[in-house]
C-alpha atoms as a PDB file:
ATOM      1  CA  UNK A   1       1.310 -32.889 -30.621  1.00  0.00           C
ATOM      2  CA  UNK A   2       3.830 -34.157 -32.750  1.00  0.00           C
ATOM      3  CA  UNK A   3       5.263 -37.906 -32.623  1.00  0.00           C
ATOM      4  CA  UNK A   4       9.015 -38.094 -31.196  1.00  0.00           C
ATOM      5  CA  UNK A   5       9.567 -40.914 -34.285  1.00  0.00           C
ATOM      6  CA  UNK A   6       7.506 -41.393 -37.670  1.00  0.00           C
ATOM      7  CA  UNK A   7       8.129 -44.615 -39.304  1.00  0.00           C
ATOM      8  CA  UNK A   8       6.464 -44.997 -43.405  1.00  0.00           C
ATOM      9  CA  UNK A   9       6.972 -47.479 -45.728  1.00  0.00           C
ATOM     10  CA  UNK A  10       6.456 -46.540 -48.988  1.00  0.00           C
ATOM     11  CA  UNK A  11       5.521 -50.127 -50.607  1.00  0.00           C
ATOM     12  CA  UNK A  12       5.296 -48.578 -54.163  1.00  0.00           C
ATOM     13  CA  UNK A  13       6.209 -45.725 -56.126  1.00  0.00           C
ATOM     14  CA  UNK A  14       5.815 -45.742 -59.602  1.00  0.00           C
ATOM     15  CA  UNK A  15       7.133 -43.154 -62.334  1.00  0.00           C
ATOM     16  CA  UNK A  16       7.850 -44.305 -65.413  1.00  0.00           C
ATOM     17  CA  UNK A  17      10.486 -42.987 -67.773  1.00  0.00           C
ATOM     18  CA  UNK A  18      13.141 -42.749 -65.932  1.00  0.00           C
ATOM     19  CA  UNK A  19      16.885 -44.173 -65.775  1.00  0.00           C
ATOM     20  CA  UNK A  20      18.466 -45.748 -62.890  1.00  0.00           C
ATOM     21  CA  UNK A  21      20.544 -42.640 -62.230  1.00  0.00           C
ATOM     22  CA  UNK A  22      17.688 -40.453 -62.460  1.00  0.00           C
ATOM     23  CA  UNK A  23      14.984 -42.287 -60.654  1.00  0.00           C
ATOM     24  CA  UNK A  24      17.384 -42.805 -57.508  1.00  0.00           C
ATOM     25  CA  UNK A  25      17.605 -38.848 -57.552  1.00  0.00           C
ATOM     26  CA  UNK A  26      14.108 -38.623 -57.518  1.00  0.00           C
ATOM     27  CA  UNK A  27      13.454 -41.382 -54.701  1.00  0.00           C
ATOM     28  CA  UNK A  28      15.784 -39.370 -52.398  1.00  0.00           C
ATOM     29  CA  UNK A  29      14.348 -35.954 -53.236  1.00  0.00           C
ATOM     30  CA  UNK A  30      10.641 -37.774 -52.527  1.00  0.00           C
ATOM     31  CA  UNK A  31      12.360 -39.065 -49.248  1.00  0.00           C
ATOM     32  CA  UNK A  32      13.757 -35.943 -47.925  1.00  0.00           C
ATOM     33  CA  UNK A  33      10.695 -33.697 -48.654  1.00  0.00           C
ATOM     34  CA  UNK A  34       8.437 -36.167 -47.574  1.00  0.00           C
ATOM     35  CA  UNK A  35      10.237 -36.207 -44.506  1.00  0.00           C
ATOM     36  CA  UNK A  36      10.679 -32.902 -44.105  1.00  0.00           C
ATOM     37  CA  UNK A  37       7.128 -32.010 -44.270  1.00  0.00           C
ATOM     38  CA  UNK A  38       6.173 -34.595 -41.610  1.00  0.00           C
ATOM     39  CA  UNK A  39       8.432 -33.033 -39.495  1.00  0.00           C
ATOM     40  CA  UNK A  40       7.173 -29.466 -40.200  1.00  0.00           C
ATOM     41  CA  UNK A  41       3.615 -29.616 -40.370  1.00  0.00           C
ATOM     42  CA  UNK A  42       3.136 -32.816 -38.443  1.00  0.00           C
ATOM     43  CA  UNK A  43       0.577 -35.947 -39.535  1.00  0.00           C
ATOM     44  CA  UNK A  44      -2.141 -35.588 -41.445  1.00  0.00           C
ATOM     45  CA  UNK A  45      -4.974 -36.037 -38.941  1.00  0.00           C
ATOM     46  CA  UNK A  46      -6.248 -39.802 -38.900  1.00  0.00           C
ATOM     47  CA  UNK A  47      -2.865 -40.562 -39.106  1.00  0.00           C
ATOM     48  CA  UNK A  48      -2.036 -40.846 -35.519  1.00  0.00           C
ATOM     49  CA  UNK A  49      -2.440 -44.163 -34.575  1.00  0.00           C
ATOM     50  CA  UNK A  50      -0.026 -47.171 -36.191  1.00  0.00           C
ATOM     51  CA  UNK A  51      -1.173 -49.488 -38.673  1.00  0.00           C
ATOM     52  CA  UNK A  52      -1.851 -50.347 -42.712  1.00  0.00           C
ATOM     53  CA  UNK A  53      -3.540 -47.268 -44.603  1.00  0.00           C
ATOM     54  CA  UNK A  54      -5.229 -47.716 -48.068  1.00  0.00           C
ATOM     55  CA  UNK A  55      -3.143 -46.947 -50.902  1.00  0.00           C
ATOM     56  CA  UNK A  56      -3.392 -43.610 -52.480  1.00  0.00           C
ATOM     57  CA  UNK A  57      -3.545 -42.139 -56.347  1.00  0.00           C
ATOM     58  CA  UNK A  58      -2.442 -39.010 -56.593  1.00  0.00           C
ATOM     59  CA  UNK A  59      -3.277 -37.016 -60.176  1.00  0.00           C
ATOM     60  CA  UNK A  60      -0.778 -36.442 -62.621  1.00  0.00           C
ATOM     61  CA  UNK A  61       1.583 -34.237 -62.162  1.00  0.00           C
ATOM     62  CA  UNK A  62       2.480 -31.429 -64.769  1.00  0.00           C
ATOM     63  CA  UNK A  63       5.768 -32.734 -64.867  1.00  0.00           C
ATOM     64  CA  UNK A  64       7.936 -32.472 -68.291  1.00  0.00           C
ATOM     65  CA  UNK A  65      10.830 -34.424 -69.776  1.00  0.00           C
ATOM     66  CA  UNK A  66      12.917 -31.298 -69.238  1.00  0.00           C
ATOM     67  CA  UNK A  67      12.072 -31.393 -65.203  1.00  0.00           C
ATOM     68  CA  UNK A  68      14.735 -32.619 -63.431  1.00  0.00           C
ATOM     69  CA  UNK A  69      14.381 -35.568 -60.837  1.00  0.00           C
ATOM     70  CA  UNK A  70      15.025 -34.015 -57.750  1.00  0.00           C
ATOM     71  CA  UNK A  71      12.397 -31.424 -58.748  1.00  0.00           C
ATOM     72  CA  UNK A  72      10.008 -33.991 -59.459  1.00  0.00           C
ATOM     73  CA  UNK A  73      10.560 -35.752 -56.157  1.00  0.00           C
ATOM     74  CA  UNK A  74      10.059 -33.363 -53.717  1.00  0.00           C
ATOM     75  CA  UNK A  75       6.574 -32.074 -56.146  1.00  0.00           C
ATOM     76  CA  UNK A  76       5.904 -35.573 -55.644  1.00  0.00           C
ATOM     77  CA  UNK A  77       6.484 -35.717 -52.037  1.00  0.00           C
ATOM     78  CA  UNK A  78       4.582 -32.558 -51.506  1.00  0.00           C
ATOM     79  CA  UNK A  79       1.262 -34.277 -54.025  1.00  0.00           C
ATOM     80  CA  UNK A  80       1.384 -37.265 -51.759  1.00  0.00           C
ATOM     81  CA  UNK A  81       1.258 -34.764 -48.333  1.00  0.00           C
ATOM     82  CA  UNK A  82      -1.581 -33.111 -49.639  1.00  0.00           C
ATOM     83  CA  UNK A  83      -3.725 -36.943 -50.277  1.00  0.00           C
ATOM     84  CA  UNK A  84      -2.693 -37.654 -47.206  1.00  0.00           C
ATOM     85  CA  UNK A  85      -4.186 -34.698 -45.470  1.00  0.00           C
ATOM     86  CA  UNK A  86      -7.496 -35.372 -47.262  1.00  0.00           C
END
């Protein structure tokens, strides 16, 4: 069953490299797609119930200087979904 409302605060994200304009772009594009795949596939089980969770690492990702930000935000997004569903 899927929640009527999903609230996350993401305390941290770090990517280094990047200009103002750019790392707005990418912030969005990790909002949307993080959102969007909440709302698709649902939360991660152990997610249900409200409260803190451990931070999470994800690996690098195989991201160049050529990728552009809104790329790298939702591949982001979607590398975060995947930690969280482990």
């Amino acid at each position: 069953m899927k929640p009527e409302h999903i609230d996350i605060t993401v305390d941290r994200l770090v990517v280094e490299g990047l200009d103002s304009n750019s790392a707005r772009t990418l912030g969005h594009a990790f909002e949307t797609e993080l959102s969007r795949l909440l709302e698709a596939e649902g939360l991660p089980a152990g997610l249900e119930q409200p409260g803190d969770q451990p931070a999470i690492e994800i690996p690098a990702l195989p991201l160049s200087s050529e990728t552009r930000p809104d790329i790298a935000g939702r591949r982001l997004a979607s590398a975060v979904y995947r930690e969280l569903k482990r």
